[in-house]
Protein backbone atom coordinates (compact mmCIF):
# COMPACT_ATOMS: atom_id res chain seq x y z
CA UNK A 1 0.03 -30.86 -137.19
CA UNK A 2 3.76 -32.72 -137.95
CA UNK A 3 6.16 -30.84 -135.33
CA UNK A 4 9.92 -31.16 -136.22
CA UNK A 5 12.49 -30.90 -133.56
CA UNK A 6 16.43 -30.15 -133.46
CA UNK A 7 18.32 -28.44 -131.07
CA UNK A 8 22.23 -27.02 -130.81
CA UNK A 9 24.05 -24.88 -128.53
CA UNK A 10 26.69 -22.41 -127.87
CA UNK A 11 28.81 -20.58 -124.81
CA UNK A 12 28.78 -17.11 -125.01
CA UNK A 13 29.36 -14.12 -122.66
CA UNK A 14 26.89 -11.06 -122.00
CA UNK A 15 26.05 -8.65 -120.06
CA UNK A 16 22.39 -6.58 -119.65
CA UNK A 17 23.51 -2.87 -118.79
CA UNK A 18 20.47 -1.73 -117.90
CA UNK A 19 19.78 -4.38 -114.84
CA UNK A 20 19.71 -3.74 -111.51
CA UNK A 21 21.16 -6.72 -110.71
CA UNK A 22 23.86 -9.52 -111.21
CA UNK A 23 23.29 -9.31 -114.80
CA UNK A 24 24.49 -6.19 -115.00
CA UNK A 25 28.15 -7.58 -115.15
CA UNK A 26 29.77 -9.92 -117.38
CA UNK A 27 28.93 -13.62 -117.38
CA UNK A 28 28.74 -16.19 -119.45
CA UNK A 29 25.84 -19.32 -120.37
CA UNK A 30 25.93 -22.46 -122.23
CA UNK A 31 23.26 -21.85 -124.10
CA UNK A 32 21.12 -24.82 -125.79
CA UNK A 33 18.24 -23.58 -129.00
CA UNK A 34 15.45 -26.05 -129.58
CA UNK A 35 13.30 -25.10 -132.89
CA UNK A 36 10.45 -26.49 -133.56
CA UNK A 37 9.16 -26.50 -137.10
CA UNK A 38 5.15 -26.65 -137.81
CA UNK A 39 4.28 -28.12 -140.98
CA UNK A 40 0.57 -29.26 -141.72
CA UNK A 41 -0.15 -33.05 -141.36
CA UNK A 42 -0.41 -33.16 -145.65
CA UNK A 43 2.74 -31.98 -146.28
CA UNK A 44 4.07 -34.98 -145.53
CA UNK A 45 5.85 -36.05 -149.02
CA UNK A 46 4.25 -39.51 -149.41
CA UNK A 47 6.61 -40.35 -151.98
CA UNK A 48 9.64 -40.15 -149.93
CA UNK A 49 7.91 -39.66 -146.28
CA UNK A 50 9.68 -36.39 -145.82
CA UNK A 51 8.06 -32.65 -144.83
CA UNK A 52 11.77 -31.98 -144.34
CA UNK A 53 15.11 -32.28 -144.63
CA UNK A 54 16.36 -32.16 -141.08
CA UNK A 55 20.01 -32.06 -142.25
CA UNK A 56 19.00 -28.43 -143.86
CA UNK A 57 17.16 -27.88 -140.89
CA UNK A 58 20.38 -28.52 -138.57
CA UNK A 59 22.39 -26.92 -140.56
CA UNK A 60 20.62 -23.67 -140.65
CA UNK A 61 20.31 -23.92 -136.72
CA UNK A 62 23.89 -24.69 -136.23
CA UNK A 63 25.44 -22.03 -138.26
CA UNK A 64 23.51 -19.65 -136.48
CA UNK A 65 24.79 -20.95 -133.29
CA UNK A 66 28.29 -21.32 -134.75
CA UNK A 67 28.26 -16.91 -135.26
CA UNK A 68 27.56 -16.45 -131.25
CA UNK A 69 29.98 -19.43 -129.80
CA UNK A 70 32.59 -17.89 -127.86
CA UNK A 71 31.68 -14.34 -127.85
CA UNK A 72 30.24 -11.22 -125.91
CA UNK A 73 26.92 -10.26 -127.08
CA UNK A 74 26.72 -6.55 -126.68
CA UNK A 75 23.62 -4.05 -126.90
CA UNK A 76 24.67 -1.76 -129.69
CA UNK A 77 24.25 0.89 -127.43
CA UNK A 78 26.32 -1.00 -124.11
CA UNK A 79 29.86 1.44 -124.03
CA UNK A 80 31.99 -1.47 -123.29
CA UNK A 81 31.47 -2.11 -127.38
CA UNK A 82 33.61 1.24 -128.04
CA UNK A 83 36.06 -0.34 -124.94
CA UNK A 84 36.74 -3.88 -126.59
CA UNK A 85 36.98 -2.46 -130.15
CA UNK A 86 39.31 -0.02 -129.32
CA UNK A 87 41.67 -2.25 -127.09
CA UNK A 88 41.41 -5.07 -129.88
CA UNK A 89 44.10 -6.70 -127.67
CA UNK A 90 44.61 -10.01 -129.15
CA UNK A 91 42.04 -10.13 -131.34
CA UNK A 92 39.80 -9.42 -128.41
CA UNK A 93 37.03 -7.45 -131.06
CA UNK A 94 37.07 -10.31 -133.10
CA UNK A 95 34.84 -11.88 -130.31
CA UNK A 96 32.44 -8.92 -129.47
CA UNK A 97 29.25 -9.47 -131.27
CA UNK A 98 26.90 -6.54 -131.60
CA UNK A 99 23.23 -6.70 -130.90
CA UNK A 100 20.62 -4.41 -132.17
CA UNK A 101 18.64 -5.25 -129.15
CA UNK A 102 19.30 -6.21 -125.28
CA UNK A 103 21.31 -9.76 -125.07
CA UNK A 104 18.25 -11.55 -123.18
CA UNK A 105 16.94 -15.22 -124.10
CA UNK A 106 14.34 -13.72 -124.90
CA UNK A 107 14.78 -11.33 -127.95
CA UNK A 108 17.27 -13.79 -128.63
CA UNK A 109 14.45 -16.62 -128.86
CA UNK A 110 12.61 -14.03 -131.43
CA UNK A 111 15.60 -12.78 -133.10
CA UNK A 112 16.15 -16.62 -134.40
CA UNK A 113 12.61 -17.56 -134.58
CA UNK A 114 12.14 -14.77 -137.26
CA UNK A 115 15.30 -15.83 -138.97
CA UNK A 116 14.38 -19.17 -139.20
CA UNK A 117 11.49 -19.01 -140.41
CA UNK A 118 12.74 -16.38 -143.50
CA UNK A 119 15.81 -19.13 -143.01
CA UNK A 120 13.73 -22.22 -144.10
CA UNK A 121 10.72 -21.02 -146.20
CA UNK A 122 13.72 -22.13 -149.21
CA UNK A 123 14.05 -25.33 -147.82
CA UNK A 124 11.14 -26.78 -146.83
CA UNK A 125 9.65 -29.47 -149.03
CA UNK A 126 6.30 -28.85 -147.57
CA UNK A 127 3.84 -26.10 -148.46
CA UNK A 128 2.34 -26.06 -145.47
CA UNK A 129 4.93 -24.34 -143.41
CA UNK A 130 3.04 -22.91 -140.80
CA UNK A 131 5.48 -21.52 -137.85
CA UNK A 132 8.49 -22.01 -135.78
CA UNK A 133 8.92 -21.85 -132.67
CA UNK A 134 12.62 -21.17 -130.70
CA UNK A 135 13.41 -21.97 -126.83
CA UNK A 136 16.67 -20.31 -125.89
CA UNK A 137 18.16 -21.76 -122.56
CA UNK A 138 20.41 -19.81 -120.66
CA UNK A 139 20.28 -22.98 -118.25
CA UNK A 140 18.98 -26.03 -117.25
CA UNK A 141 16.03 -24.25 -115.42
CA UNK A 142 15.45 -21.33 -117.78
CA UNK A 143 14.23 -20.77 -121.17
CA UNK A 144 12.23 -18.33 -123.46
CA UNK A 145 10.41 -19.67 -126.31
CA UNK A 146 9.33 -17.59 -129.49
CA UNK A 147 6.30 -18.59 -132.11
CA UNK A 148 6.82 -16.57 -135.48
CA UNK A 149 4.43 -17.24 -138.40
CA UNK A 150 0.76 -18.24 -139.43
């Protein structure tokens, strides 16, 4: 099994309404997303030694980073979404990004390990794609990781 590796980051604010603790409020991380992508040993292009580009591969992960840097991620349901919207004081809604689930690293981790892997099934020069996995870190102690695929 051939294991590819990149990694970005972004800084982004959240909160998790529902918690009974700290979380509950605003705060912010500097979050850091390693993917890992799985190809089979064979798909290895002997001609030109690749399985991948891993300037597509970047790419792909640092866009998606690039949407979240310097925002709020919001639960769709979180009433401080209707509060920043309607305020839109300098531009302030500009930065509130809504969720369709809770703001945790780890729905996060599977939100972008499914995308990915739709993400790169284009790209790939290998047929053997098998699955990628996505560690979100909210710090240097804590991550979640995500496997999506075969």
């Amino acid at each position: 099994m051939l294991v590819l590796q990149t990694e970005a980051g972004f800084s982004a604010a959240h909160r998790l309404m529902n918690h009974q603790g700290l979380c509950r409020h605003i705060h912010g991380h500097n979050y850091r997303v390693v993917v890992q992508v799985e190809c089979m040993d064979q798909a290895i292009d002997e001609k030109d030694g690749f399985a991948i580009d891993v300037s597509v591969l970047r790419s792909i992960v640092m866009r998606a980073c690039e949407r979240w840097d310097h925002t709020i991620l919001l639960h769709h349901e979180d009433p401080l979404v209707g509060l920043l919207n309607a305020a839109n004081t300098e531009g302030i809604a500009d930065s509130v990004v809504v969720l369709e689930y809770y703001p945790t690293m780890e729905l996060m981790a599977r939100a972008l390990a499914k995308l990915f892997f739709t993400k790169l099934g284009g790209h790939l020069m290998c047929t053997d794609f098998e699955r990628v996995t996505v560690s979100v870190w909210e710090s240097d102690k804590s991550c979640a990781s995500y496997t999506f695929g075969g």
